[in-house]
C-alpha atoms as a PDB file:
ATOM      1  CA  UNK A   1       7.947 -29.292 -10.742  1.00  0.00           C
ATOM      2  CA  UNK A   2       9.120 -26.257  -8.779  1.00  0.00           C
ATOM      3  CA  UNK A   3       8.828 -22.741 -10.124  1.00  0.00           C
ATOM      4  CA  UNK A   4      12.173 -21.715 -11.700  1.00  0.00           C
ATOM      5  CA  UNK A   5      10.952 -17.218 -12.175  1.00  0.00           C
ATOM      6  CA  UNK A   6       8.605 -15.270 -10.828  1.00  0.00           C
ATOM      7  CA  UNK A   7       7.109 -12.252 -11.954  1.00  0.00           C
ATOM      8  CA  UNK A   8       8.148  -8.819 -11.267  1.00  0.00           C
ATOM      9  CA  UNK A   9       4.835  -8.578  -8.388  1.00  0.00           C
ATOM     10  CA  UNK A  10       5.593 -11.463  -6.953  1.00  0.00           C
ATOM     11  CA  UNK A  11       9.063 -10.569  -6.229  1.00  0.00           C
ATOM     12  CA  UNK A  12       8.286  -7.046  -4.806  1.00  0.00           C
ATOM     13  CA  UNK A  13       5.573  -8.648  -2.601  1.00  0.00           C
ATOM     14  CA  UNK A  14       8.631 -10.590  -0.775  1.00  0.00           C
ATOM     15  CA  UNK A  15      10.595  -8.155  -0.556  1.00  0.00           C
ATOM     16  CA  UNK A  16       7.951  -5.732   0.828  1.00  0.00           C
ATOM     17  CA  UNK A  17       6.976  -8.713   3.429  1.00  0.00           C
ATOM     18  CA  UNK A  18      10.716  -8.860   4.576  1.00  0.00           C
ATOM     19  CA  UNK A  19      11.427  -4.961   5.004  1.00  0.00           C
ATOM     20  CA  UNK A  20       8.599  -3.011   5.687  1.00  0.00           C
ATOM     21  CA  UNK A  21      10.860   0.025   5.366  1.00  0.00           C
ATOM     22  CA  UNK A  22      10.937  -0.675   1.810  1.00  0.00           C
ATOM     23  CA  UNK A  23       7.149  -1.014   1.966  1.00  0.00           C
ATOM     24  CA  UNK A  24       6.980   2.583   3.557  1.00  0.00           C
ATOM     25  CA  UNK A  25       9.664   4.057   1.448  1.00  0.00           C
ATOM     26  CA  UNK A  26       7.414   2.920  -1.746  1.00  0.00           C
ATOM     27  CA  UNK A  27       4.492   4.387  -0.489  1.00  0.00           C
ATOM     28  CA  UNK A  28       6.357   7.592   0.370  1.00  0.00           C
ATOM     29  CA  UNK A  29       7.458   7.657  -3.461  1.00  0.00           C
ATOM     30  CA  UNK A  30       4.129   7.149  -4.754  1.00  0.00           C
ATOM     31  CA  UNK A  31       2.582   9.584  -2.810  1.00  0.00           C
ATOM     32  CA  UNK A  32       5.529  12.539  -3.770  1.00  0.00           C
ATOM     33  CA  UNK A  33       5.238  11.427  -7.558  1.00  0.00           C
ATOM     34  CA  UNK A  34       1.867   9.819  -8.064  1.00  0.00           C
ATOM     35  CA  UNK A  35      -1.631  10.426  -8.221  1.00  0.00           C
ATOM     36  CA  UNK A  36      -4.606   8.882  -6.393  1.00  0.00           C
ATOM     37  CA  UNK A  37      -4.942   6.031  -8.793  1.00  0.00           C
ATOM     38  CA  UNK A  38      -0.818   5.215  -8.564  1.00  0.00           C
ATOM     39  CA  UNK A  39      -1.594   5.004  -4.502  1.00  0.00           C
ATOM     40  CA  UNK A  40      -4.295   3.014  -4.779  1.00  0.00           C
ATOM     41  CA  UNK A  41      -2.112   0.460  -7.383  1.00  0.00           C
ATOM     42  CA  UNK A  42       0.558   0.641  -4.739  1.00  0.00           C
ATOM     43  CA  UNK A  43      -2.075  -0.295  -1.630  1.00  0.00           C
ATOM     44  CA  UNK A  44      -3.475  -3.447  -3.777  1.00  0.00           C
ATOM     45  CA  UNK A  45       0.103  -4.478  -3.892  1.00  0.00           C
ATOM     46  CA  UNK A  46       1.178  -3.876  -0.459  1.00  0.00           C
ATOM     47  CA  UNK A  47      -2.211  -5.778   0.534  1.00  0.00           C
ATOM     48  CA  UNK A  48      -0.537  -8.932  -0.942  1.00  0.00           C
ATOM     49  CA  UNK A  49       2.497  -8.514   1.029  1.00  0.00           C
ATOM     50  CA  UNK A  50       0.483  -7.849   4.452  1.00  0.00           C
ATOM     51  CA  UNK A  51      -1.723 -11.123   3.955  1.00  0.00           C
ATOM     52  CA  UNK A  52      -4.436 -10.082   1.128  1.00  0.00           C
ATOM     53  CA  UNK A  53      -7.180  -7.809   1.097  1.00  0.00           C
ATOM     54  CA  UNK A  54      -9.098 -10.038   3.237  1.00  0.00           C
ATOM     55  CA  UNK A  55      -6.447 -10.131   5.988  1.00  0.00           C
ATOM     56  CA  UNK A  56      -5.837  -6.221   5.622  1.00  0.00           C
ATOM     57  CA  UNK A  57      -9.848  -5.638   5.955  1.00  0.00           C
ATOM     58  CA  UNK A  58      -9.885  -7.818   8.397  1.00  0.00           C
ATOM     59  CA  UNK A  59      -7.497  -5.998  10.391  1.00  0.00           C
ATOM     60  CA  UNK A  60      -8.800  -2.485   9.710  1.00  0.00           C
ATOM     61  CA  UNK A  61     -12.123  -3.491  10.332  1.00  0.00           C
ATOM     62  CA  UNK A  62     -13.424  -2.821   6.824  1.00  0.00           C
ATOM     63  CA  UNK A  63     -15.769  -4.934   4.611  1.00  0.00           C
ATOM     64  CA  UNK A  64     -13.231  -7.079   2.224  1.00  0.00           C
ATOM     65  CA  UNK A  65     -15.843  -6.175  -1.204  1.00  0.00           C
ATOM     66  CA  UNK A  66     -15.808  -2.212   0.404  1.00  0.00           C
ATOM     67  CA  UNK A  67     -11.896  -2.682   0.470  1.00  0.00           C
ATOM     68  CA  UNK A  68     -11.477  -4.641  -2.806  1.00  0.00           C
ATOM     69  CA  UNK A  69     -13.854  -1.189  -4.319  1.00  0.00           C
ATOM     70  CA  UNK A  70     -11.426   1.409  -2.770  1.00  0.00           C
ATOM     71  CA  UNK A  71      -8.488  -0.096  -3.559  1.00  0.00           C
ATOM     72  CA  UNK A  72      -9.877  -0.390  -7.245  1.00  0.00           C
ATOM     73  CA  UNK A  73      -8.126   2.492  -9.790  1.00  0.00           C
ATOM     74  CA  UNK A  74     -11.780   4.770  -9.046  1.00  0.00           C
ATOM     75  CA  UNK A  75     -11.423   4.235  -5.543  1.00  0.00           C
ATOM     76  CA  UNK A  76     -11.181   7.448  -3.042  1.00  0.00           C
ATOM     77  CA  UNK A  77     -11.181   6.010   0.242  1.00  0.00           C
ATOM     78  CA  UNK A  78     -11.797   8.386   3.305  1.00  0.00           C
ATOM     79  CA  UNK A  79      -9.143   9.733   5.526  1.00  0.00           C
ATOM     80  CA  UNK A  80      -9.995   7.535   8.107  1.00  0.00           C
ATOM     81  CA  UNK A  81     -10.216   4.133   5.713  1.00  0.00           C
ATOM     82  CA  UNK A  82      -6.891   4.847   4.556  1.00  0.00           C
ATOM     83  CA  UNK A  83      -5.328   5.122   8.017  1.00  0.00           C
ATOM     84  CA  UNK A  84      -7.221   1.950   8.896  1.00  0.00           C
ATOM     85  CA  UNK A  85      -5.671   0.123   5.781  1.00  0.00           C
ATOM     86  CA  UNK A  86      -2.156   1.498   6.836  1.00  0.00           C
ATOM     87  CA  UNK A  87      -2.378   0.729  10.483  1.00  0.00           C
ATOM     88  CA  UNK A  88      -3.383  -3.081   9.584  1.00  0.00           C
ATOM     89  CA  UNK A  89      -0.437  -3.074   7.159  1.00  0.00           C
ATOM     90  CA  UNK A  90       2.067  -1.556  10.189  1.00  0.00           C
ATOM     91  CA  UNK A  91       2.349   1.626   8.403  1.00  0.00           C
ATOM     92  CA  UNK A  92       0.725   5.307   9.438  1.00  0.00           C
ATOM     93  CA  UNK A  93      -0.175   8.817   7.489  1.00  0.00           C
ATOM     94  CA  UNK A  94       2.789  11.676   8.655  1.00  0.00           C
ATOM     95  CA  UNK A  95       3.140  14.618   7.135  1.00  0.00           C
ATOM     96  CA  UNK A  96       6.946  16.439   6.589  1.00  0.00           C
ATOM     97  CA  UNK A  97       7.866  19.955   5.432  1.00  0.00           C
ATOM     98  CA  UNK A  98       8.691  20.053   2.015  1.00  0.00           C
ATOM     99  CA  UNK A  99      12.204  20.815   1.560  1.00  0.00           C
ATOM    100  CA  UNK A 100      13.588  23.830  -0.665  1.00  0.00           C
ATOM    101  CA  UNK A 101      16.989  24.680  -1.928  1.00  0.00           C
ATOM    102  CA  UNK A 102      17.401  28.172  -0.803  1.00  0.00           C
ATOM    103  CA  UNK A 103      19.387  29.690  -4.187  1.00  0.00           C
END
């Protein structure tokens, strides 16, 4: 019998998979509102979307239990991890001003 839902995750994994735009736009929310353990929520879900945390530590050259530990709600991966992870997911760190409203 075919699947007549899906859950909330499953449907923003296809969508991320379709538009990584939205995929970078999420991450750029997270990181203006969130803390370190919202980002690393947000990179275990993105990993689903970009083939799995095997595939993505496969790609950034990164041991899949190391990745599976960063990713975890403790994790604090190094700068250079966490460029790997986003470079195997298409994505990459940038930094913009932060724009005031001049009164």
């Amino acid at each position: 019998m075919a699947k007549t839902h899906r859950t909330h995750e499953e449907a923003s994994i296809e969508m991320f998979r379709a538009d990584p735009n939205l995929a970078a736009d999420y991450l750029n929310s997270v990181l203006e509102d969130g803390d370190e353990s919202d980002l690393m929520l947000a990179l275990r879900t993105l990993s689903k979307a970009f083939g799995g945390v095997q595939e993505v530590a496969r790609q950034a050259e990164v041991n899949a239990h190391t990745l599976y530990r960063t990713l975890s709600e403790q994790g604090n991966p190094e700068l250079k991890t966490l460029a790997a992870i986003l470079k195997a997911m298409g994505m990459r760190l940038a930094v913009q001003p932060i724009q005031h409203s001049h009164a």
